[in-house]
N, C-alpha and C. Protein backbone atom coordinates (compact mmCIF):
# COMPACT_ATOMS: atom_id res chain seq x y z
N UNK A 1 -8.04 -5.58 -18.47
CA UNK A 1 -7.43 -4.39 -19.01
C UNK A 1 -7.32 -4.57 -20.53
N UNK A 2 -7.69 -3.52 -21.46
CA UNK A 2 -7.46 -3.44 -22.73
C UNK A 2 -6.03 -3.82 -23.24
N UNK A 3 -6.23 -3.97 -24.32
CA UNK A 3 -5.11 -4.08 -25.26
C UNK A 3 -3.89 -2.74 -25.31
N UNK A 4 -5.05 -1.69 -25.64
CA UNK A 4 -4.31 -0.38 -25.93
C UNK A 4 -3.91 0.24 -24.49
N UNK A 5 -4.68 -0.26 -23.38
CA UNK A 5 -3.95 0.06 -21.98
C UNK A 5 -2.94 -0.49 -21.36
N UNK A 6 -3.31 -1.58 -21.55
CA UNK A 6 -1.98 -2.15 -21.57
C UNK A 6 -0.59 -2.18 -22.27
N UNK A 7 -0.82 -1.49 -23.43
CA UNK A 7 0.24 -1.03 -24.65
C UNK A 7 1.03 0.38 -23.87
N UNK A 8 -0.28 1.30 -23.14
CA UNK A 8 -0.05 2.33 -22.70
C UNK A 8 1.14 2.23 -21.39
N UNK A 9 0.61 1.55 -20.76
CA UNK A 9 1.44 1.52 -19.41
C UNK A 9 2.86 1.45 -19.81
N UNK A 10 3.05 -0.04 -20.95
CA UNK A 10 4.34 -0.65 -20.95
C UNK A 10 5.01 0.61 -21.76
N UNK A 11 4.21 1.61 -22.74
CA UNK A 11 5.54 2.74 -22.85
C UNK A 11 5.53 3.67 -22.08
N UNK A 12 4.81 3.87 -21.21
CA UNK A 12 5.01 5.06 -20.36
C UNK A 12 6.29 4.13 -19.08
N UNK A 13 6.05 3.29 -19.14
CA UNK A 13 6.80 2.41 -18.13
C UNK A 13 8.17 2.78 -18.53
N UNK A 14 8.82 2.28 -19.78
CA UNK A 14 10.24 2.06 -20.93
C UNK A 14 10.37 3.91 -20.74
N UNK A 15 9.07 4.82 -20.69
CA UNK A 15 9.79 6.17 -21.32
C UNK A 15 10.71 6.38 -19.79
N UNK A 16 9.64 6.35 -18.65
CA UNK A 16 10.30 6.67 -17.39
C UNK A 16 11.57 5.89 -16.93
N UNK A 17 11.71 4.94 -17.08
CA UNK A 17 13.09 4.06 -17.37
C UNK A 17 14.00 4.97 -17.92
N UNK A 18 13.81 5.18 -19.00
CA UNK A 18 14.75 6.00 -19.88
C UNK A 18 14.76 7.21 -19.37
N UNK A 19 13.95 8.01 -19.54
CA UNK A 19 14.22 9.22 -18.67
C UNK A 19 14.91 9.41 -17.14
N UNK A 20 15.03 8.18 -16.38
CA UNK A 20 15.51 8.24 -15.34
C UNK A 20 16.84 7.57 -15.59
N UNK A 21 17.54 6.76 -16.47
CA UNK A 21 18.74 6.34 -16.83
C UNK A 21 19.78 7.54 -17.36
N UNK A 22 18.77 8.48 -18.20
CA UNK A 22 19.58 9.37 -19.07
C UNK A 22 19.76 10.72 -17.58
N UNK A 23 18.64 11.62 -16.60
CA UNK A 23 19.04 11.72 -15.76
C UNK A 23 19.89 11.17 -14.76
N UNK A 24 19.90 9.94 -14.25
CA UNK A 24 21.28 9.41 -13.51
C UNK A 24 22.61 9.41 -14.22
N UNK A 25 22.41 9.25 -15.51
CA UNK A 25 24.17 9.31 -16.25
C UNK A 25 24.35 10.27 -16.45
N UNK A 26 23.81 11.48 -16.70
CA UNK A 26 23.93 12.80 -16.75
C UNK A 26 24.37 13.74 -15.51
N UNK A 27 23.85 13.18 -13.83
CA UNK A 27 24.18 13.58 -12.91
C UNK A 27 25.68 13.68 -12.34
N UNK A 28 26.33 12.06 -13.11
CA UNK A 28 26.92 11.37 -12.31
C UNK A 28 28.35 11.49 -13.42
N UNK A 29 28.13 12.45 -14.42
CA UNK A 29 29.14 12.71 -15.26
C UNK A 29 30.13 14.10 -14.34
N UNK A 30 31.43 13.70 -14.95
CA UNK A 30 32.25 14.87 -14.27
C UNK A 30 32.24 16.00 -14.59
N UNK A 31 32.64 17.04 -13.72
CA UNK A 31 32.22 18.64 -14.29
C UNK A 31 33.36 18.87 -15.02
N UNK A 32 33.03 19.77 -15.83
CA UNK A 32 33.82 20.52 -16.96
C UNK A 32 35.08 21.32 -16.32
N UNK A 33 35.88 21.22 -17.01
CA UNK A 33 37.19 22.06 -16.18
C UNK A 33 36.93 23.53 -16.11
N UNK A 34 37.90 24.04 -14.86
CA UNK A 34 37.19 25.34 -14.72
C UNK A 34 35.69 25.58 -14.02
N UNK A 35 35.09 24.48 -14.19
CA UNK A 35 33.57 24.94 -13.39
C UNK A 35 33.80 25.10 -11.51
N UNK A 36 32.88 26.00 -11.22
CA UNK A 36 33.16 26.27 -9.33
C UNK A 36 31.83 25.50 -9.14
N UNK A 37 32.62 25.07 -7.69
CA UNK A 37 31.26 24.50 -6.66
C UNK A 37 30.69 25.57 -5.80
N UNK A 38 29.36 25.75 -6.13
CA UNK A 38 29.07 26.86 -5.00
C UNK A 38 28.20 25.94 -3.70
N UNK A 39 28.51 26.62 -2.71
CA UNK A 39 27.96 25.77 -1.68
C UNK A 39 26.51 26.45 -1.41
N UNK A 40 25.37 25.20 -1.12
CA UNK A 40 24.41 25.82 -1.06
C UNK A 40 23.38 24.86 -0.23
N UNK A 41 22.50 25.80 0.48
CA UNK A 41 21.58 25.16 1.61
C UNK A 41 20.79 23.85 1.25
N UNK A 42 20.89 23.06 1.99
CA UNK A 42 20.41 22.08 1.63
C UNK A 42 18.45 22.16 1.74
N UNK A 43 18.07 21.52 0.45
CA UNK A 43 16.53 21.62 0.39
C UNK A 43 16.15 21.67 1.26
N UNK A 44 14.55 22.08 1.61
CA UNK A 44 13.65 21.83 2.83
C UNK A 44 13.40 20.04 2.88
N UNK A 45 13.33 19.59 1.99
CA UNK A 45 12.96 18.03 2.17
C UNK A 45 13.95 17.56 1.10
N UNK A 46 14.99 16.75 1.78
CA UNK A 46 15.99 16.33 0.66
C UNK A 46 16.20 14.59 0.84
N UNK A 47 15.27 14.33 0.27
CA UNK A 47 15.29 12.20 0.32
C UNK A 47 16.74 11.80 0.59
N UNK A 48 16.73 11.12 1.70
CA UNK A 48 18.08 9.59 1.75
C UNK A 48 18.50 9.26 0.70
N UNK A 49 19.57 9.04 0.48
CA UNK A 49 20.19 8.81 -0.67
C UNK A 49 19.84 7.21 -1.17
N UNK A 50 19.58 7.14 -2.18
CA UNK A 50 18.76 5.64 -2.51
C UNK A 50 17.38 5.57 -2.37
N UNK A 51 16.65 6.92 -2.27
CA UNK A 51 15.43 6.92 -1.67
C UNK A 51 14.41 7.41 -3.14
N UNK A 52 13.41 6.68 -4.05
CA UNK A 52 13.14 7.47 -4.92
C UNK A 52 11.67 7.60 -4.75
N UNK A 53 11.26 8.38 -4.84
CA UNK A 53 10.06 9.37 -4.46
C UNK A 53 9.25 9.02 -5.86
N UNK A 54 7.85 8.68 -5.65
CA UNK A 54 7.06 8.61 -7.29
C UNK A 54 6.93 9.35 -7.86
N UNK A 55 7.19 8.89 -9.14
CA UNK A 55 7.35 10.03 -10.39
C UNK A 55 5.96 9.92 -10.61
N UNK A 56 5.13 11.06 -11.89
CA UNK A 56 4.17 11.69 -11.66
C UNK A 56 3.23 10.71 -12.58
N UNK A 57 4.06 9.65 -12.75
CA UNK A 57 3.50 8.62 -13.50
C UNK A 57 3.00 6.91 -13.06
N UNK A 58 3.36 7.13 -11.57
CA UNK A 58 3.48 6.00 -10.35
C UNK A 58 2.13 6.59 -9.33
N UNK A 59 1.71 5.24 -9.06
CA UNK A 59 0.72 5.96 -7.67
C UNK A 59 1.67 5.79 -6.60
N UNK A 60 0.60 6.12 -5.17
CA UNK A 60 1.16 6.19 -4.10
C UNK A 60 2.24 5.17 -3.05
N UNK A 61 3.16 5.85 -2.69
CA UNK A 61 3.35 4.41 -1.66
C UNK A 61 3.47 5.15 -0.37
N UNK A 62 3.75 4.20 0.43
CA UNK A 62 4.09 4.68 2.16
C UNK A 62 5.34 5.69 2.10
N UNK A 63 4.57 6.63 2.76
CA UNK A 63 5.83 7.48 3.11
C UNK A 63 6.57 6.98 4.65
N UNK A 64 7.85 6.84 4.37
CA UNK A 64 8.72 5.88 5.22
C UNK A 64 9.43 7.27 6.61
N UNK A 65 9.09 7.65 7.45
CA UNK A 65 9.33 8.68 8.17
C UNK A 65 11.10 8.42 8.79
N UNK A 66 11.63 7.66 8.40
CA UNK A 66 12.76 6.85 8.68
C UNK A 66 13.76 7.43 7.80
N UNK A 67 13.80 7.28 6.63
CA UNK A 67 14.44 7.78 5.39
C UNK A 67 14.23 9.21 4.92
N UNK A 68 12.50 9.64 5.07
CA UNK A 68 12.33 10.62 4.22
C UNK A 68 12.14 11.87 5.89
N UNK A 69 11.93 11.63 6.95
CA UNK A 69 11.58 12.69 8.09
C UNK A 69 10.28 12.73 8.21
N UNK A 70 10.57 13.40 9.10
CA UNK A 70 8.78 13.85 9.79
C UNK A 70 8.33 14.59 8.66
N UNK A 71 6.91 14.72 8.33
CA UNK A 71 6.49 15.73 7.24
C UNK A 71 6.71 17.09 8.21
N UNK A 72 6.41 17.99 7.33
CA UNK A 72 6.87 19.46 7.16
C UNK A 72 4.49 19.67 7.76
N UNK A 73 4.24 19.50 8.55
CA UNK A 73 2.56 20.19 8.33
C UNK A 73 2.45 21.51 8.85
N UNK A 74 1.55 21.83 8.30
CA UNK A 74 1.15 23.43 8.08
C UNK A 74 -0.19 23.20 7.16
N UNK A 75 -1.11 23.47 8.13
CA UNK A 75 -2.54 23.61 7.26
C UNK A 75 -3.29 25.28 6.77
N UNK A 76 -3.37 24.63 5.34
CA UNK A 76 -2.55 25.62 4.26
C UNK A 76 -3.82 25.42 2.90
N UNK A 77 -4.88 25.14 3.32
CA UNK A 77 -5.91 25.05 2.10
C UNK A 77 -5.66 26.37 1.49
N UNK A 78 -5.51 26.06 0.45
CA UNK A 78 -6.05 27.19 -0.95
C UNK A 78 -7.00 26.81 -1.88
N UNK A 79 -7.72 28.03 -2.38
CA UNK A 79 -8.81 27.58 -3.39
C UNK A 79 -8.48 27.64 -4.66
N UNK A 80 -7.59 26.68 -4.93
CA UNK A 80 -7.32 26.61 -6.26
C UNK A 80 -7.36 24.64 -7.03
N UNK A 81 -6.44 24.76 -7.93
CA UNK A 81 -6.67 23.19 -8.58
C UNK A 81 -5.49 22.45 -7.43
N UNK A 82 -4.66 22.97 -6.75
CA UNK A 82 -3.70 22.16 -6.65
C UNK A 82 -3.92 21.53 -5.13
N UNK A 83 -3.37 20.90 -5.08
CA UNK A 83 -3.47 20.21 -3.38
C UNK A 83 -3.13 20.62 -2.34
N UNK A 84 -3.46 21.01 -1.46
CA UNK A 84 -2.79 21.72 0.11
C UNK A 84 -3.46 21.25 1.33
N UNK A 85 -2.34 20.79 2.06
CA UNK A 85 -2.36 21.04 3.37
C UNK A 85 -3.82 21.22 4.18
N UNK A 86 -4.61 20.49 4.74
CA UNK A 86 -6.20 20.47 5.18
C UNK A 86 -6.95 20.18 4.37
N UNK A 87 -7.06 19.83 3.01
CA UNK A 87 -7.92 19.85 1.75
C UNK A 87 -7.98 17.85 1.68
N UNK A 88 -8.84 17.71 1.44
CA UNK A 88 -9.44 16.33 1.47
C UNK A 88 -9.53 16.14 -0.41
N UNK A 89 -8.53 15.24 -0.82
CA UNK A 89 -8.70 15.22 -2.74
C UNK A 89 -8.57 13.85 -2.81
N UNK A 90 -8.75 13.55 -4.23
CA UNK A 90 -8.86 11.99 -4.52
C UNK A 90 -7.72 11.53 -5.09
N UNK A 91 -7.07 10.84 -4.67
CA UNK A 91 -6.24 9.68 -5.70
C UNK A 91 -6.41 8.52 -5.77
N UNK A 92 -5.32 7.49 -6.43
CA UNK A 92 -5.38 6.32 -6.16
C UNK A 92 -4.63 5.73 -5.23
N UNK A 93 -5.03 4.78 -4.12
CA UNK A 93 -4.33 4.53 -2.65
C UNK A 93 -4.20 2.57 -2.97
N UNK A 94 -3.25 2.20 -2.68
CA UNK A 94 -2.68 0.71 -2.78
C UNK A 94 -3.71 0.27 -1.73
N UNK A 95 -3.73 -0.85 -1.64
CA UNK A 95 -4.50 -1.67 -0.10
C UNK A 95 -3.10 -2.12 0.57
N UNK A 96 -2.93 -2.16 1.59
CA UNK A 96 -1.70 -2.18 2.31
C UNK A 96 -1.10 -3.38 2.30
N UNK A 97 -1.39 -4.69 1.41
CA UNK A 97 -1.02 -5.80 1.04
C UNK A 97 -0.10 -5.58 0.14
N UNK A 98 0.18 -4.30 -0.86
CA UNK A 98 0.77 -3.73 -1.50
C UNK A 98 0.93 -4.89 -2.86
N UNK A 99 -0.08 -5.35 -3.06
CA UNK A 99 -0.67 -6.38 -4.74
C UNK A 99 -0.48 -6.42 -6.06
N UNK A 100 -1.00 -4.68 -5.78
CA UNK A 100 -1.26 -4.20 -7.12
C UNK A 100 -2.92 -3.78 -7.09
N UNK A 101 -3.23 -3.69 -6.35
CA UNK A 101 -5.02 -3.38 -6.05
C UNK A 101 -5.14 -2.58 -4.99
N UNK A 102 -5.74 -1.85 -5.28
CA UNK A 102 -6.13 -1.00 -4.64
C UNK A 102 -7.43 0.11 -4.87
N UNK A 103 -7.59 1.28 -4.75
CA UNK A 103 -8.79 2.06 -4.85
C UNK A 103 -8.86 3.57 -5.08
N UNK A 104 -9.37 4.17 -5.78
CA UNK A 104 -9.88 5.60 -5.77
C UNK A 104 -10.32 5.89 -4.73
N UNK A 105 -10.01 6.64 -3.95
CA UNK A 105 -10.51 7.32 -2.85
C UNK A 105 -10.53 8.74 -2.18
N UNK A 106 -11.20 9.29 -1.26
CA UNK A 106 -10.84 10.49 -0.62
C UNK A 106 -9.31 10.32 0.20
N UNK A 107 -8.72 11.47 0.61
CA UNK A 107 -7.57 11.58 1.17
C UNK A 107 -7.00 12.68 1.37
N UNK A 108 -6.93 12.85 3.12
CA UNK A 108 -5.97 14.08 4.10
C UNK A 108 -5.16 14.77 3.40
N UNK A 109 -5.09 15.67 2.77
CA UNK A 109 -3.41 16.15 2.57
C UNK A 109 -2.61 16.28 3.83
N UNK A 110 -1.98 15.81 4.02
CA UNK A 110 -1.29 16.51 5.40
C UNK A 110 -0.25 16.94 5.52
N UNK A 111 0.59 16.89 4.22
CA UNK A 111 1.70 17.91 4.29
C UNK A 111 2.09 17.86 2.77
N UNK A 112 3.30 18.75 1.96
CA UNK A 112 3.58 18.83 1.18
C UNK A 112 5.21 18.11 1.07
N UNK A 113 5.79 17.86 0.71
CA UNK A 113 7.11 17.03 0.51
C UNK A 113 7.53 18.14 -0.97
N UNK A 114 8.04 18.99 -0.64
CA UNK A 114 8.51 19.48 -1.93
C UNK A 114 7.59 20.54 -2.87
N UNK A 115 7.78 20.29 -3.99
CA UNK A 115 6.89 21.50 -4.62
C UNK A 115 5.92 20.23 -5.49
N UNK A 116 6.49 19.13 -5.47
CA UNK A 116 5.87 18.28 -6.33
C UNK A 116 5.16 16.64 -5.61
N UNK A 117 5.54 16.74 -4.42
CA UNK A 117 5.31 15.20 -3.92
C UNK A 117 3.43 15.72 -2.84
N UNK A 118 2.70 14.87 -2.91
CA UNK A 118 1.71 15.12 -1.20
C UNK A 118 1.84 14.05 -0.32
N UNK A 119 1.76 14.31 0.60
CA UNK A 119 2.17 13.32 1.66
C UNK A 119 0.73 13.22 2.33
N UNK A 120 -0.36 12.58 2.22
CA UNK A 120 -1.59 12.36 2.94
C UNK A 120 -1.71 11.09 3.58
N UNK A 121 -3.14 11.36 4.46
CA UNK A 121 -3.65 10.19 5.23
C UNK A 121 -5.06 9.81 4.65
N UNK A 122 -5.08 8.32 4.45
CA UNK A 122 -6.69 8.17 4.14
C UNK A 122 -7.19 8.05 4.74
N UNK A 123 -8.94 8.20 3.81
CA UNK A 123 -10.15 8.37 4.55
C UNK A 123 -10.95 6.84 4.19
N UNK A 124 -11.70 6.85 5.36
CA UNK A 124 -13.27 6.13 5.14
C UNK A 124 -13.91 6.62 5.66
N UNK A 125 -15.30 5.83 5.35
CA UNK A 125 -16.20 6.35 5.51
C UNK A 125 -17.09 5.54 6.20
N UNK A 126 -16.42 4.20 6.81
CA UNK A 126 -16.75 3.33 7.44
C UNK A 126 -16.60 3.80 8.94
N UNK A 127 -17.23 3.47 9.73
CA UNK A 127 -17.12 3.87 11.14
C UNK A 127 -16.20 2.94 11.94
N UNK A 128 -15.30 3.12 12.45
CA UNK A 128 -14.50 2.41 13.46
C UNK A 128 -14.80 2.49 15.02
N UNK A 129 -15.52 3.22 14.73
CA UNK A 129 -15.59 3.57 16.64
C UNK A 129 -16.06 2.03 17.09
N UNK A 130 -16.98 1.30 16.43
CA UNK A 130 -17.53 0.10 16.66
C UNK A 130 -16.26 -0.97 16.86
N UNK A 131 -15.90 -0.68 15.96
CA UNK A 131 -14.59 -1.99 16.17
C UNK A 131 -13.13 -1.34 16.34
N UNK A 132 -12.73 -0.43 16.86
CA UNK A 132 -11.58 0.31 17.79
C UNK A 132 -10.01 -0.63 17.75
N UNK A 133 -11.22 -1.44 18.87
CA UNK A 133 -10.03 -2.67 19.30
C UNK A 133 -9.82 -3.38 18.17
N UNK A 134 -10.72 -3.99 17.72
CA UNK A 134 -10.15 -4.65 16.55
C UNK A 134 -9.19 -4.27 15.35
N UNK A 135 -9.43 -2.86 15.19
CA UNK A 135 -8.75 -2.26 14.48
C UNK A 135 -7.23 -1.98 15.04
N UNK A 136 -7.73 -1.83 16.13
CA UNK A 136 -5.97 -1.01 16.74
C UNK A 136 -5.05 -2.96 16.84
N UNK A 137 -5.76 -3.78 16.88
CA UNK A 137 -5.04 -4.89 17.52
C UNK A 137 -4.65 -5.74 15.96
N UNK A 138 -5.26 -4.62 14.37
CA UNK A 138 -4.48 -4.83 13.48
C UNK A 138 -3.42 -3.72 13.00
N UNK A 139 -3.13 -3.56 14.09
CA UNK A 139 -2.41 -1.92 14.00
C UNK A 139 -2.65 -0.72 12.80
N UNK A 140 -4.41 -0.91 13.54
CA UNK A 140 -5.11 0.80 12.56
C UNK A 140 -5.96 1.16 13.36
N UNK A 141 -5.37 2.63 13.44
CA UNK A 141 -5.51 3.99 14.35
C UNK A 141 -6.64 4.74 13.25
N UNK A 142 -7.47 5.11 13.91
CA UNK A 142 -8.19 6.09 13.00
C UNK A 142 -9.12 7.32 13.74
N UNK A 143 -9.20 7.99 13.44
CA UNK A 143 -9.56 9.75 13.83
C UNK A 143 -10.96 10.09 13.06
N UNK A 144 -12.42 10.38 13.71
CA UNK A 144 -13.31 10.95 12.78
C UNK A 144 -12.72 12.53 12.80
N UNK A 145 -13.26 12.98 11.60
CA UNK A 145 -12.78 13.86 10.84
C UNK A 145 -14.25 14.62 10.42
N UNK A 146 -15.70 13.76 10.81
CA UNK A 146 -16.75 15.08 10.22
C UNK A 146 -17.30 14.55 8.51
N UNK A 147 -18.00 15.01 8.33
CA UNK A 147 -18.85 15.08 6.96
C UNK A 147 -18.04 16.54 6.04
N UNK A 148 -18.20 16.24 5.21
CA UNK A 148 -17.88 17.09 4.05
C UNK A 148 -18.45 16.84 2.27
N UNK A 149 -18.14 17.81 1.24
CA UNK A 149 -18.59 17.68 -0.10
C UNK A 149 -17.43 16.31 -0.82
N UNK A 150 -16.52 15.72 0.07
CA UNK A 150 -15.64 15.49 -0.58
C UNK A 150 -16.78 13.25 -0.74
N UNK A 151 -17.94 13.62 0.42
CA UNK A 151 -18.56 12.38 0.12
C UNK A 151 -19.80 12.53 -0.50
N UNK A 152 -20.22 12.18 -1.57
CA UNK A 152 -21.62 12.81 -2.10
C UNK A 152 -22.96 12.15 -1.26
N UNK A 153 -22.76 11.65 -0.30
CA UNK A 153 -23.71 11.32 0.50
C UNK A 153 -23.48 12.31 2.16
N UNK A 154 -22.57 12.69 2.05
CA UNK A 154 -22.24 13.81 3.09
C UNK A 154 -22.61 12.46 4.86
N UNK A 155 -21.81 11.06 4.27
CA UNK A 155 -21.16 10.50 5.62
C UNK A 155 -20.00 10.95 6.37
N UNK A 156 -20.37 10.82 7.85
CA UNK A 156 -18.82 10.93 8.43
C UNK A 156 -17.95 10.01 8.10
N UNK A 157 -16.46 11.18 8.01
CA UNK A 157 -15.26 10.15 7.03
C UNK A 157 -14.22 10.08 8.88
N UNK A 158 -13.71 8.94 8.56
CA UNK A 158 -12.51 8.76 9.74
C UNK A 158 -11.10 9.00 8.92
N UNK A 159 -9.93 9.28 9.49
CA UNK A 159 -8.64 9.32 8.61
C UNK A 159 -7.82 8.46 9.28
N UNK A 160 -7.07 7.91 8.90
CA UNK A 160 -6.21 6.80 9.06
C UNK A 160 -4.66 7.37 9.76
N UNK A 161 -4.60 7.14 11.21
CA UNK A 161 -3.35 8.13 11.83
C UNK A 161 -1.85 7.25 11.67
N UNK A 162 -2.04 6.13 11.37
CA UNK A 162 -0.48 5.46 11.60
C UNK A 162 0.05 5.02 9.87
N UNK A 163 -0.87 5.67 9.07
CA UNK A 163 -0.38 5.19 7.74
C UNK A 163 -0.18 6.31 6.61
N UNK A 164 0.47 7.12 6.59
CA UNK A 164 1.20 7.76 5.46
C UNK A 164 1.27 7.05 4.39
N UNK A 165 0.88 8.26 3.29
CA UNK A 165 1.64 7.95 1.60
C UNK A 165 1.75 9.35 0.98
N UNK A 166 3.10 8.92 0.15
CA UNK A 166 3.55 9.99 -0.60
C UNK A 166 2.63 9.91 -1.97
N UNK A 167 3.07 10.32 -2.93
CA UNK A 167 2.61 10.56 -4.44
C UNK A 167 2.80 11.89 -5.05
N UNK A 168 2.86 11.79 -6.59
CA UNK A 168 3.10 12.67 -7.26
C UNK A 168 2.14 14.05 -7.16
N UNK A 169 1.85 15.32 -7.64
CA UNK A 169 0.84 15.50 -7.24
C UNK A 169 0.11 15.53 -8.25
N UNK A 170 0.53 14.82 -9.56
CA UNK A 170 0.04 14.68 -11.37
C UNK A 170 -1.29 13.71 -10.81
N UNK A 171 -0.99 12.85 -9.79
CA UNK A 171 -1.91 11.72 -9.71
C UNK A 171 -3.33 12.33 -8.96
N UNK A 172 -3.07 13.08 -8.32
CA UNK A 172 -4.44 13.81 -7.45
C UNK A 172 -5.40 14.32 -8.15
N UNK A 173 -6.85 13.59 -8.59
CA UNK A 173 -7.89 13.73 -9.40
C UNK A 173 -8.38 15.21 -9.37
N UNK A 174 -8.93 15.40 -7.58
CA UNK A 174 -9.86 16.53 -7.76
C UNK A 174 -9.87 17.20 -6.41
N UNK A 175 -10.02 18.30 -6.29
CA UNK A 175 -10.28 18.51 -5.02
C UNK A 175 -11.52 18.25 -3.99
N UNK A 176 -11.70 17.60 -2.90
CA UNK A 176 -13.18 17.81 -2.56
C UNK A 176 -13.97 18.45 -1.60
N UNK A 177 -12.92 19.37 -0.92
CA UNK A 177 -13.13 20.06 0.42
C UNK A 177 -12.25 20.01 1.23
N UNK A 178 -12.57 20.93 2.20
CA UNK A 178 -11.66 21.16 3.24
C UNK A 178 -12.31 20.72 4.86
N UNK A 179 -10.83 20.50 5.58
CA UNK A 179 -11.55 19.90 7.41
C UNK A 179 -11.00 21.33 7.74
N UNK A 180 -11.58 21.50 9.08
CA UNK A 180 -10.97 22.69 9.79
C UNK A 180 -9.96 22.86 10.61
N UNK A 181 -9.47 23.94 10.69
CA UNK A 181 -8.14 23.87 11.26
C UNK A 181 -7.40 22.93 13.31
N UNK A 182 -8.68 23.31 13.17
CA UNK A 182 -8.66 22.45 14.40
C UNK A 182 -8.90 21.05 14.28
N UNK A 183 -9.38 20.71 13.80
CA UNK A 183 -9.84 19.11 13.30
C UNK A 183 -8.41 19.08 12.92
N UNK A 184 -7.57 19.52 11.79
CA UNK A 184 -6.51 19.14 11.39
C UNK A 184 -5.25 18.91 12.25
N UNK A 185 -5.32 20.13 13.03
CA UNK A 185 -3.99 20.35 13.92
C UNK A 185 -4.45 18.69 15.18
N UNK A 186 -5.71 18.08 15.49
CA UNK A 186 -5.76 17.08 15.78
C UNK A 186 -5.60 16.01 15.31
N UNK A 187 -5.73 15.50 14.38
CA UNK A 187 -5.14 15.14 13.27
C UNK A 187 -3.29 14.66 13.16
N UNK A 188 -3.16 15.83 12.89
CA UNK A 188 -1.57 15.99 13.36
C UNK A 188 -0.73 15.27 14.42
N UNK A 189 -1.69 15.62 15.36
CA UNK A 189 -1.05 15.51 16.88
C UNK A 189 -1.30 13.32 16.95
N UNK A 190 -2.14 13.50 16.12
CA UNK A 190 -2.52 11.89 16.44
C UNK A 190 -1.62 11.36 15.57
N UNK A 191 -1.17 11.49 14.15
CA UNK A 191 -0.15 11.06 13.23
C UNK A 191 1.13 11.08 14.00
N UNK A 192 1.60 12.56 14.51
CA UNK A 192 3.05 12.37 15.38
C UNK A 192 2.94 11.39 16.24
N UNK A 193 1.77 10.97 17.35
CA UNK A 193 1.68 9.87 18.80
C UNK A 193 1.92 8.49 17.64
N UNK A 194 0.93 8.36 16.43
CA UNK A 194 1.42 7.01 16.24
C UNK A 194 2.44 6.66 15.42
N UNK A 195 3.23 7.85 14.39
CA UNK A 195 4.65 7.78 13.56
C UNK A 195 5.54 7.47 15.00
N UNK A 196 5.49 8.52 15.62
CA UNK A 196 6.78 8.26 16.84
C UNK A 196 6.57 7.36 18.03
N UNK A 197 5.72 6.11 17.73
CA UNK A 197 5.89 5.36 18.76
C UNK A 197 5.97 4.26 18.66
């Protein structure tokens, strides 16, 4: 890594520090006299308390179904820049050793967490059907999912059913296509059998 990238990280690192110190002391100050509490519905997705969700400056980690709930799915492609629900886009995904290494890759949207978080499943493009067992007996579940634009060789991609990650949605490169609604809602059904068991 460069000099100047490495210069980069460590202030974007110190700004988000700071920006998240000056938000927490700011939260946690008392209200002004005279101010009313109005009572009000609690969010659609409102994190465990102690729970902090990546800022738009962090890659991905595991979304923890324990703390944060079942995702919210609804397949929901739109044709626009932003990420939705059935749409296959790229970020950067940890290797589950959680190192510091990891990879650019394709990846499920499979639900939204908010107006700002995606909650997806990854892809390969490696075939598992061959090694199943081996895979499941390292506890990885995986689903083919079909060919799409999102591989420029247009291989079948598999998606990964027992491993969730959240992320910002600043971090999501590009869009690269969409699976179909039925492919997805299977999909689904295979993420709930292996989150809830």
């Amino acid at each position: 890594m460069s000099l100047w990238n490495r210069l980069s990280h460590v202030l974007i690192d110190l700004g988000v520090g700071a920006l998240k110190s000056a938000l927490s002391s700011s939260s946690s100050s008392p209200r002004s006299a005279g101010s009313t509490s109005h009572r009000t519905e609690k969010p659609a997705h409102t994190p465990s308390p102690g729970t902090t969700l990546p800022s738009p400056y962090e890659h991905a980690i595991d979304y923890d179904v324990r703390t944060l709930g079942m995702p919210r799915f609804a397949y929901n492609p739109v044709r626009n820049d932003a990420p939705d629900p059935g749409e296959v886009v790229w970020t950067w995904v940890p290797y589950e050793e959680n190192d510091g290494r990891g990879k650019d890759r394709p990846v499920l949207v499979a639900a939204m967490y908010g107006p700002d978080h995606v909650v997806f499943a990854q892809t390969t493009s490696k075939d598992h059907d061959r090694d199943a067992a081996d895979e499941a007996r390292w506890g990885r579940y995986w689903m083919d999912i079909g060919s799409g634009p999102w591989d420029a060789k247009r291989r079948d991609s598999e998606v990964r059913l027992n491993r969730l990650m959240i992320v910002h949605v600043d971090q999501i490169r590009r869009t690269g296509g969409q699976i179909d609604r039925a492919i997805f809602e299977r999909v689904v059904a295979g993420i709930k059998k292996h989150l809830c068991a």
